[in-house]
PDB file of N, CA and C in Angstrom:
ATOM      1  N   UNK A   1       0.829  -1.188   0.000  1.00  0.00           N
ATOM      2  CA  UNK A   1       0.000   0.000   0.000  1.00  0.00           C
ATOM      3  C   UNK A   1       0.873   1.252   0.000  1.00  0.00           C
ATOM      4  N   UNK A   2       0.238   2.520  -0.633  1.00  0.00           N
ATOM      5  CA  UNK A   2       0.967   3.625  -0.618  1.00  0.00           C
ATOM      6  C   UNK A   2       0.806   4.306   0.101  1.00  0.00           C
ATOM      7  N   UNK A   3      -0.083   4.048   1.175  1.00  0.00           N
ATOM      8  CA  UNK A   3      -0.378   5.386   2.540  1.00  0.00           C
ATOM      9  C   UNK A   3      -0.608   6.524   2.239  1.00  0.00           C
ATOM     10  N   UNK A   4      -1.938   6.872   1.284  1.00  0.00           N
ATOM     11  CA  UNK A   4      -2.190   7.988   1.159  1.00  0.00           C
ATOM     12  C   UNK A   4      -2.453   8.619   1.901  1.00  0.00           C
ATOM     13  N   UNK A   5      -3.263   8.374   2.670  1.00  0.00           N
ATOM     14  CA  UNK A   5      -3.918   8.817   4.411  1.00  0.00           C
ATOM     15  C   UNK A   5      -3.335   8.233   5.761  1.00  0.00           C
ATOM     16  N   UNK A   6      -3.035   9.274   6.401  1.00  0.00           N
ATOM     17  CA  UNK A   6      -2.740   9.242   7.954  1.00  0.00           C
ATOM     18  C   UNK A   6      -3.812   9.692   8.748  1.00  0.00           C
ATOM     19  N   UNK A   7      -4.633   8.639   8.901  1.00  0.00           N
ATOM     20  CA  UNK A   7      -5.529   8.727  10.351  1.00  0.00           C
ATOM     21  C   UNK A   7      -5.355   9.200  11.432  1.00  0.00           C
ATOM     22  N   UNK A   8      -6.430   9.472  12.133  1.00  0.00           N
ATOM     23  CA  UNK A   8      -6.586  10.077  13.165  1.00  0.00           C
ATOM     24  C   UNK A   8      -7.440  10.037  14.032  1.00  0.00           C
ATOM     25  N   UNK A   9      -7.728   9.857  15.579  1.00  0.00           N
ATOM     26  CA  UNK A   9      -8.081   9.716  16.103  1.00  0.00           C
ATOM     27  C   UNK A   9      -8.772  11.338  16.913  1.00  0.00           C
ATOM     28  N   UNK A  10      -9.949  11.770  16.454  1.00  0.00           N
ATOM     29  CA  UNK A  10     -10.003  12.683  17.375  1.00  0.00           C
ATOM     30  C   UNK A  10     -11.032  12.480  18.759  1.00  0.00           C
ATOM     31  N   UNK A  11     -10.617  13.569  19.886  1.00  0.00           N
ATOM     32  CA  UNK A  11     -11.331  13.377  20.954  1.00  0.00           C
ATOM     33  C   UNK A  11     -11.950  14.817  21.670  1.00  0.00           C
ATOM     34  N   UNK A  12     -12.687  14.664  22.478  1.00  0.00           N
ATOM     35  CA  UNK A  12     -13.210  16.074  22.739  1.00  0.00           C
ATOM     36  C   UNK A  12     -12.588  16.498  23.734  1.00  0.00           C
ATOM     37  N   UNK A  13     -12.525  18.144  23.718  1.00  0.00           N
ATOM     38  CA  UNK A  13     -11.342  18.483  25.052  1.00  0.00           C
ATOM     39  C   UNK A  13     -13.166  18.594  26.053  1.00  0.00           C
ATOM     40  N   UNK A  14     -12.759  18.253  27.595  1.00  0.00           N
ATOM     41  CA  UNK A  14     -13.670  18.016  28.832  1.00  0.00           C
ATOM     42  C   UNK A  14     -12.660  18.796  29.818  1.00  0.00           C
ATOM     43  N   UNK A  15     -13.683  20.298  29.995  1.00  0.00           N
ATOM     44  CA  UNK A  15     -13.169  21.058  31.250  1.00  0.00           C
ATOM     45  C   UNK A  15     -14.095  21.055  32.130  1.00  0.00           C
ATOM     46  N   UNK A  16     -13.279  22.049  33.310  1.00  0.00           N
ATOM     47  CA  UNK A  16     -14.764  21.860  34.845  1.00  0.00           C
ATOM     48  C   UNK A  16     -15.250  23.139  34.069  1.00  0.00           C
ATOM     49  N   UNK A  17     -15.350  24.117  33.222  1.00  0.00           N
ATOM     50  CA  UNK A  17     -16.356  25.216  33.059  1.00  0.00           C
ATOM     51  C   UNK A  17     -16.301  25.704  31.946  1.00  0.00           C
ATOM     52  N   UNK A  18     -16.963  24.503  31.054  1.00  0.00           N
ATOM     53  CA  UNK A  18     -16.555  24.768  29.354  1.00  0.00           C
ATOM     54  C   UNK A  18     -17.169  25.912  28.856  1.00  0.00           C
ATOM     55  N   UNK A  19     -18.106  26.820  29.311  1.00  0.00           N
ATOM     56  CA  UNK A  19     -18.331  28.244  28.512  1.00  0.00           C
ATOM     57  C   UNK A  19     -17.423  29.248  29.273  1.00  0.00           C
ATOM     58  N   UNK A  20     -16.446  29.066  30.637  1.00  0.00           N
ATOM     59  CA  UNK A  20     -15.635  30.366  30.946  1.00  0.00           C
ATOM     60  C   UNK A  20     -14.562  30.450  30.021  1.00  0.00           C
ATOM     61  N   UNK A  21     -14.526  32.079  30.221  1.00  0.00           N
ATOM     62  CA  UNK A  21     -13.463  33.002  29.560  1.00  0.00           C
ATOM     63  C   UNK A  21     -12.920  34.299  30.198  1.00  0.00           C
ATOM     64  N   UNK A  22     -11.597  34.004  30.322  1.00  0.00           N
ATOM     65  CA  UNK A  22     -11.097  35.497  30.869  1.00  0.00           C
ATOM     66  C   UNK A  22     -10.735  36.319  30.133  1.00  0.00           C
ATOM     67  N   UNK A  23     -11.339  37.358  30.336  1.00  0.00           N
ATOM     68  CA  UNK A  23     -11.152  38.531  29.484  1.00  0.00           C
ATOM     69  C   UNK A  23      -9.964  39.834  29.989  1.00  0.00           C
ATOM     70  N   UNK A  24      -9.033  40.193  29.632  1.00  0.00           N
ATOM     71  CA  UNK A  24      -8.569  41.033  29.461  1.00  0.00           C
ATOM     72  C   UNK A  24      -8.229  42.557  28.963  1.00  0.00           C
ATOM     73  N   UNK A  25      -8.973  43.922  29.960  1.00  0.00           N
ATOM     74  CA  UNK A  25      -8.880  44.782  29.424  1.00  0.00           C
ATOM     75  C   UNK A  25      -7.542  45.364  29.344  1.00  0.00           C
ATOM     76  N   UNK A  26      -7.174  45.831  27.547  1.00  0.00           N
ATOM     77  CA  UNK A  26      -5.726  46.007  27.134  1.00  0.00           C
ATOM     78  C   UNK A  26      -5.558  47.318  27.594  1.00  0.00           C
ATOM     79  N   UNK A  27      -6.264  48.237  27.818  1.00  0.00           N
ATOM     80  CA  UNK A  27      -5.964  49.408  28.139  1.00  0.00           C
ATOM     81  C   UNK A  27      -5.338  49.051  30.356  1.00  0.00           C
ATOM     82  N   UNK A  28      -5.557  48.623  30.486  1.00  0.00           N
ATOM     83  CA  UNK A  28      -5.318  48.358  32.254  1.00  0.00           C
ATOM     84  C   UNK A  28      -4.326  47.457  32.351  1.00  0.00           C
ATOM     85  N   UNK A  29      -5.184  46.092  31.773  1.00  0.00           N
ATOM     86  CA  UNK A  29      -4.179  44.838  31.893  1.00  0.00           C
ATOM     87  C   UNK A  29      -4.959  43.964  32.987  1.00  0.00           C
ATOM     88  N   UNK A  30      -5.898  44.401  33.229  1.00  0.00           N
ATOM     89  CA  UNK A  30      -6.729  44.078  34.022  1.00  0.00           C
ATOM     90  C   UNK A  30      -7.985  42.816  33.951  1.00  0.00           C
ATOM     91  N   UNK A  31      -7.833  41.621  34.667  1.00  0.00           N
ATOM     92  CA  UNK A  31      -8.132  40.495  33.986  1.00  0.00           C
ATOM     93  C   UNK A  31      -9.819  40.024  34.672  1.00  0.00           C
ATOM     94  N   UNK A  32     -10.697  39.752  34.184  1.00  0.00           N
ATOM     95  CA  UNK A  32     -11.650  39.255  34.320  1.00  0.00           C
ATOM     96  C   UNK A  32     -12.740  37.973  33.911  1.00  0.00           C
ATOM     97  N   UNK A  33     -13.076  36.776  34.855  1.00  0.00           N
ATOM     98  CA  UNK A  33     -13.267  35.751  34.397  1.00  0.00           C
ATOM     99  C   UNK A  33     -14.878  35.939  34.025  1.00  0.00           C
ATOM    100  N   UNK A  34     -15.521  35.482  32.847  1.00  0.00           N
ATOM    101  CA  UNK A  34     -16.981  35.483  32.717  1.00  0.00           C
ATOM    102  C   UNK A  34     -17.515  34.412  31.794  1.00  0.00           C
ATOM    103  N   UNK A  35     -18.639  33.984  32.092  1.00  0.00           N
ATOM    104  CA  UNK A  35     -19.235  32.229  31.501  1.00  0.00           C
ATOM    105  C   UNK A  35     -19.527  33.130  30.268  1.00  0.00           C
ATOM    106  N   UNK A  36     -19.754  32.651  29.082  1.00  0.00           N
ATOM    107  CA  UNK A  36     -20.284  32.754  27.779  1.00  0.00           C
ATOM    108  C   UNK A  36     -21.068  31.929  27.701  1.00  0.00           C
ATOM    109  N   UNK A  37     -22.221  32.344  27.225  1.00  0.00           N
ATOM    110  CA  UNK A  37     -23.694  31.865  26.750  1.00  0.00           C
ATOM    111  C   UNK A  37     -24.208  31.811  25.488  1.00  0.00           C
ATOM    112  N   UNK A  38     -24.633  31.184  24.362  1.00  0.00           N
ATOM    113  CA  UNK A  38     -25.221  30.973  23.306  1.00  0.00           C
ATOM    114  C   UNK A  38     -26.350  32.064  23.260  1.00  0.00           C
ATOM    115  N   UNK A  39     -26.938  32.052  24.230  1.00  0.00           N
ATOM    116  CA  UNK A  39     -27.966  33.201  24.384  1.00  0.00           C
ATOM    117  C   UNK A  39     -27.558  34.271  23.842  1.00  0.00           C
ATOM    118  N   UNK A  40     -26.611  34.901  24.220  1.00  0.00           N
ATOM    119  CA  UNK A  40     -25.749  36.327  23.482  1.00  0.00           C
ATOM    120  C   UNK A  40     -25.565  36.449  22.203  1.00  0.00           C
ATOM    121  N   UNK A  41     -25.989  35.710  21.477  1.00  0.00           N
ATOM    122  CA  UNK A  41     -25.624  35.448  20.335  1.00  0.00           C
ATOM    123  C   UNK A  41     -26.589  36.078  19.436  1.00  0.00           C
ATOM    124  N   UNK A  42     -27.962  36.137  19.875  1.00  0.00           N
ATOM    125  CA  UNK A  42     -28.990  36.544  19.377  1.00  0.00           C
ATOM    126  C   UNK A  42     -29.929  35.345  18.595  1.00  0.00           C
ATOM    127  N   UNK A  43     -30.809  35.973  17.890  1.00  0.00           N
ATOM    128  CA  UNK A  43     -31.724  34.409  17.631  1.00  0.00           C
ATOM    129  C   UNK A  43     -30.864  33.504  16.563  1.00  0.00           C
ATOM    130  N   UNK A  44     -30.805  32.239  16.491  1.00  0.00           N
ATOM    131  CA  UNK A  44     -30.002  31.429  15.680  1.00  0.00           C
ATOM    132  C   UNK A  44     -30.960  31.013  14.275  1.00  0.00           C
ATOM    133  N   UNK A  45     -30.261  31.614  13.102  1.00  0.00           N
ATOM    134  CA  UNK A  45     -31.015  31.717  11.889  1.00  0.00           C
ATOM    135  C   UNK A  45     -30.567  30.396  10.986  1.00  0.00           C
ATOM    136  N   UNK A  46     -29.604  29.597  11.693  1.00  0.00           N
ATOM    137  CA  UNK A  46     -28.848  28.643  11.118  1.00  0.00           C
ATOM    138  C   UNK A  46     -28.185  27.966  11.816  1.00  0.00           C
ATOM    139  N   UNK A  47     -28.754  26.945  12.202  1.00  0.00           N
ATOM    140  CA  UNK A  47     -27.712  25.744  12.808  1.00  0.00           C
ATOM    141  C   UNK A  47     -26.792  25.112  12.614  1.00  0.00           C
ATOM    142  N   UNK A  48     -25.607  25.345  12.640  1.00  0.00           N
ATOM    143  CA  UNK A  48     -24.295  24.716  12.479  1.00  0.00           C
ATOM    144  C   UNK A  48     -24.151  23.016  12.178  1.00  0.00           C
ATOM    145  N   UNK A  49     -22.843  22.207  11.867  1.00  0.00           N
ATOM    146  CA  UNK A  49     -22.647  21.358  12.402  1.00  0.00           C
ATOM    147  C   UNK A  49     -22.091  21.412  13.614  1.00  0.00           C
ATOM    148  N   UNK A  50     -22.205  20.677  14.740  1.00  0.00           N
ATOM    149  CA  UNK A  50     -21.438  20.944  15.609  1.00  0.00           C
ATOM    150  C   UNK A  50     -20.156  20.123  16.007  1.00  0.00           C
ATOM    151  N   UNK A  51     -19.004  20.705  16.238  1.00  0.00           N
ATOM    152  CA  UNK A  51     -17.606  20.028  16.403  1.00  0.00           C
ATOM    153  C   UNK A  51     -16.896  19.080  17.507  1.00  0.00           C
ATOM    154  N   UNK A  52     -17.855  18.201  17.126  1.00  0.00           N
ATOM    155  CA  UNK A  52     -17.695  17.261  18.651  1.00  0.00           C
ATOM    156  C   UNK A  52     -16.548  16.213  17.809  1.00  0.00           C
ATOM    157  N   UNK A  53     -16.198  15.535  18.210  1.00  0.00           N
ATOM    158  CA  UNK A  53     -15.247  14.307  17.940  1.00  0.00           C
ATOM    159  C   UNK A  53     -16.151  13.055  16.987  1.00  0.00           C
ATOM    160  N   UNK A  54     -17.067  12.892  17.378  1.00  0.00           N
ATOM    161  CA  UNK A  54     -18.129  11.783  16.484  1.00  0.00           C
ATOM    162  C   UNK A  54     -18.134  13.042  15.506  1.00  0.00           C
ATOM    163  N   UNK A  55     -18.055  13.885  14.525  1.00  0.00           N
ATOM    164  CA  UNK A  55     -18.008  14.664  13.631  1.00  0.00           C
ATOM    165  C   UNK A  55     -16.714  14.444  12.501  1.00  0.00           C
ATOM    166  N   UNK A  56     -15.712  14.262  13.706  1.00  0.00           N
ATOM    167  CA  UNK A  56     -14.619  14.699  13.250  1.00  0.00           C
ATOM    168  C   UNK A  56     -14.210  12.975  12.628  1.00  0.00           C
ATOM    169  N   UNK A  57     -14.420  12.060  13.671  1.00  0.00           N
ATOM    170  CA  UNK A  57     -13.992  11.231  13.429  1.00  0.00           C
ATOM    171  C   UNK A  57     -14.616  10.234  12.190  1.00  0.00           C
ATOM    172  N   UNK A  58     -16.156  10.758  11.853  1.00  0.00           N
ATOM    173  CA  UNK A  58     -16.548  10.231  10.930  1.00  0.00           C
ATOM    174  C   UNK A  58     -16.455  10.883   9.077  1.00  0.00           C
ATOM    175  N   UNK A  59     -15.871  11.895   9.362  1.00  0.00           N
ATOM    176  CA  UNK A  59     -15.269  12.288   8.458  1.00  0.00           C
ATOM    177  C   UNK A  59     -14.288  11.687   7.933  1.00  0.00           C
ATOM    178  N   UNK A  60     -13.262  11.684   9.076  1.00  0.00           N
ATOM    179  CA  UNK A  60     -11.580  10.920   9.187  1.00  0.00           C
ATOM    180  C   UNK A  60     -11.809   9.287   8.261  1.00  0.00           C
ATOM    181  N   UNK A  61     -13.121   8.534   8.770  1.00  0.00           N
ATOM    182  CA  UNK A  61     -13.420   7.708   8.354  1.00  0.00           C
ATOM    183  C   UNK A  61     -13.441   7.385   6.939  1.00  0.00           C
ATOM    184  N   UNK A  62     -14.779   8.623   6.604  1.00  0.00           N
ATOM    185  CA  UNK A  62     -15.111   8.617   4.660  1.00  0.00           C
ATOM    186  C   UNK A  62     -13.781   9.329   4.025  1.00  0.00           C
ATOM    187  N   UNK A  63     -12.791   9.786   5.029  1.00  0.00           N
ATOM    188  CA  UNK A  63     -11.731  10.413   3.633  1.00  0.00           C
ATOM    189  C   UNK A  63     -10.685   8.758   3.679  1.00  0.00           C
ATOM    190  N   UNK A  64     -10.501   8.090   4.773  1.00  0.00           N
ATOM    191  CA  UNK A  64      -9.459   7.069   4.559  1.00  0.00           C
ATOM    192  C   UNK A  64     -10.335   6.411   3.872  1.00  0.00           C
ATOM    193  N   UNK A  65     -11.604   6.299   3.609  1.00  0.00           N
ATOM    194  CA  UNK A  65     -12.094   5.192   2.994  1.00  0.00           C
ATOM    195  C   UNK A  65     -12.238   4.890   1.064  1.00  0.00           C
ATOM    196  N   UNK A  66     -11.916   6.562   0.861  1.00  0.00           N
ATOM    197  CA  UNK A  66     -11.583   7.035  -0.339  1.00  0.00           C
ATOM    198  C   UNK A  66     -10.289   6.526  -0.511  1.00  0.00           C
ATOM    199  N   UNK A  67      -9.501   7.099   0.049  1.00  0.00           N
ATOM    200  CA  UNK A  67      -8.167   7.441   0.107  1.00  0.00           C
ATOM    201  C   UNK A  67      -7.800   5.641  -0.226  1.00  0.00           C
ATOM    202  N   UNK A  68      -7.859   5.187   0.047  1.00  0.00           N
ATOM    203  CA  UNK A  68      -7.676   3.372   0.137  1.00  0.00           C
ATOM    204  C   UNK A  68      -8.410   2.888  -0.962  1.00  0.00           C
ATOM    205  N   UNK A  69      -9.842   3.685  -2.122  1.00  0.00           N
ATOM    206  CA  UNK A  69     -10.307   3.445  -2.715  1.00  0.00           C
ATOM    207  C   UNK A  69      -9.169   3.751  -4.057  1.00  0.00           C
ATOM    208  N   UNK A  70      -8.534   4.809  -3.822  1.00  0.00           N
ATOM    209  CA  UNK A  70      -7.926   5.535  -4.875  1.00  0.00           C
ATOM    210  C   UNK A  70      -6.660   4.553  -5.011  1.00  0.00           C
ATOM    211  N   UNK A  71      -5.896   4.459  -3.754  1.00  0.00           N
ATOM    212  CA  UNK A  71      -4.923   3.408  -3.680  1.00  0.00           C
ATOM    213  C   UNK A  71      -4.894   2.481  -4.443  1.00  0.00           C
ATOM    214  N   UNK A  72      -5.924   1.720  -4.451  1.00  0.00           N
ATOM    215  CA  UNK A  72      -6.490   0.527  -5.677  1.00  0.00           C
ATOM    216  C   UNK A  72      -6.652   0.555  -6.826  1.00  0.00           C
ATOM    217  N   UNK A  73      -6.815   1.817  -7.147  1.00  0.00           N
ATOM    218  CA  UNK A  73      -7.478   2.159  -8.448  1.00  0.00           C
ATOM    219  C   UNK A  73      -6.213   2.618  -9.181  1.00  0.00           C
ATOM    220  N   UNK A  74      -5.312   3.046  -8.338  1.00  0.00           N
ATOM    221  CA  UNK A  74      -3.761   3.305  -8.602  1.00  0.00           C
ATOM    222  C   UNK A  74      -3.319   2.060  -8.727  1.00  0.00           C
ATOM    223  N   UNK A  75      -2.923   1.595  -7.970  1.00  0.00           N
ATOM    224  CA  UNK A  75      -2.380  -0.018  -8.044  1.00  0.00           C
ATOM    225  C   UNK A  75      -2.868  -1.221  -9.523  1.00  0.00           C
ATOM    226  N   UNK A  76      -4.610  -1.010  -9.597  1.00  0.00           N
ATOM    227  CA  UNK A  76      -4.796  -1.751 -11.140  1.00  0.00           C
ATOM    228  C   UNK A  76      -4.051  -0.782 -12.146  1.00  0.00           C
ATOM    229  N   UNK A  77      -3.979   0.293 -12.393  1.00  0.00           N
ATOM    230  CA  UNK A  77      -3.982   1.402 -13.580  1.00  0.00           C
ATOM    231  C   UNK A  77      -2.472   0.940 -13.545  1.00  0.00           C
ATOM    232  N   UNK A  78      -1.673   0.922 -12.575  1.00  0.00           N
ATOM    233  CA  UNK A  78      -0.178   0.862 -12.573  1.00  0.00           C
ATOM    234  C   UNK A  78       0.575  -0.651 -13.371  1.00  0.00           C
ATOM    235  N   UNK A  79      -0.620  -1.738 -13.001  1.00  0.00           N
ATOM    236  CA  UNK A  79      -0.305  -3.140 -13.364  1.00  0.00           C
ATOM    237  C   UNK A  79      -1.044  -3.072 -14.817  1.00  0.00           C
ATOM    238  N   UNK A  80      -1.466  -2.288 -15.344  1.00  0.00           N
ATOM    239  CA  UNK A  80      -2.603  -2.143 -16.683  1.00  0.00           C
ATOM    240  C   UNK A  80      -1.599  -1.637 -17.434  1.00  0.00           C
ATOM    241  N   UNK A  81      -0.857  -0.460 -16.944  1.00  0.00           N
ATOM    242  CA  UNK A  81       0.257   0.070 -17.733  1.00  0.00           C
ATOM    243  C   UNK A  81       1.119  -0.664 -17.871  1.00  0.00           C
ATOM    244  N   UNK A  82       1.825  -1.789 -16.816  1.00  0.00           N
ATOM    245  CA  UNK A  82       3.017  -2.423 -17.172  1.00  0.00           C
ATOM    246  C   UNK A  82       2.703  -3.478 -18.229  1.00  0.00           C
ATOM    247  N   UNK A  83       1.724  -4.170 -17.805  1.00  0.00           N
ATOM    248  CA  UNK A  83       0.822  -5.007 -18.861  1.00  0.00           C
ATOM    249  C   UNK A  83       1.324  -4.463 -20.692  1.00  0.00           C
ATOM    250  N   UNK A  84       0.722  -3.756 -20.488  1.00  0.00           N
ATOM    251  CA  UNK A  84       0.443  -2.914 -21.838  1.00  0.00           C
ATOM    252  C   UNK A  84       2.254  -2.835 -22.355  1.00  0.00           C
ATOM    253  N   UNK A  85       3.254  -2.133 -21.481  1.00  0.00           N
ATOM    254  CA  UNK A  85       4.810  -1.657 -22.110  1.00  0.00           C
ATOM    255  C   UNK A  85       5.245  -2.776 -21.938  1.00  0.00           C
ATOM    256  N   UNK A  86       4.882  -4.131 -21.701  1.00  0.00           N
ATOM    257  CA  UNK A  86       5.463  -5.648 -22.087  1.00  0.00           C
ATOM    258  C   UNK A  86       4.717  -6.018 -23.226  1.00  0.00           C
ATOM    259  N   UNK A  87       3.905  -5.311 -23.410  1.00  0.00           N
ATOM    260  CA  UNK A  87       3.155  -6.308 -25.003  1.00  0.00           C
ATOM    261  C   UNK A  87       4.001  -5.427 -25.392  1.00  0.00           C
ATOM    262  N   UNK A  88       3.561  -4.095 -25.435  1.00  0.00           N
ATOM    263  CA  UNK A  88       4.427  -3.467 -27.110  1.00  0.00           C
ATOM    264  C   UNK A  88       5.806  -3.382 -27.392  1.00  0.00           C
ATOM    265  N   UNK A  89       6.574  -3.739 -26.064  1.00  0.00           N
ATOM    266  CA  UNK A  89       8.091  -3.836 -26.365  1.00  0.00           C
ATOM    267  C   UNK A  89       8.395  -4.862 -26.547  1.00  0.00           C
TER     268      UNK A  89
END
């Protein structure tokens, strides 16, 4: 095989307070921690995919599964060609 694809395993990062954020005013330097909310966002006109790891990883999936398709398809075309420059030589 030619290893077109390098897999991957992705996973989700898990904190104790996955919407905090500290904010930093640049004029002071002065640091402040505050939760972020979806709410702030205003009304949602379009739902995303969302970027969880079952996303990522089933992607990872359909591209190696190509990727290994193409491999093959390389591999006959390559033995089709040699085929072929032993007949005509």
């Amino acid at each position: 095989m030619m290893n077109l694809f390098q897999d991957k395993q992705w996973i989700d990062t898990e904190v104790q307070y996955p919407g905090r954020r500290e904010l930093t005013d640049i004029q002071t330097g002065e640091k402040k921690r505050v939760d972020v909310r979806r709410a702030a966002e205003g009304i949602v006109t379009q739902e995303g995919i969302p970027c969880y790891s079952e996303t990522f990883n089933d992607l990872e999936y359909r591209i190696k599964r190509y990727a290994y398709e193409m491999e093959d398809i390389m591999q006959k075309c390559s033995r089709l060609l040699n085929d072929i420059n032993r007949k005509v030589v």
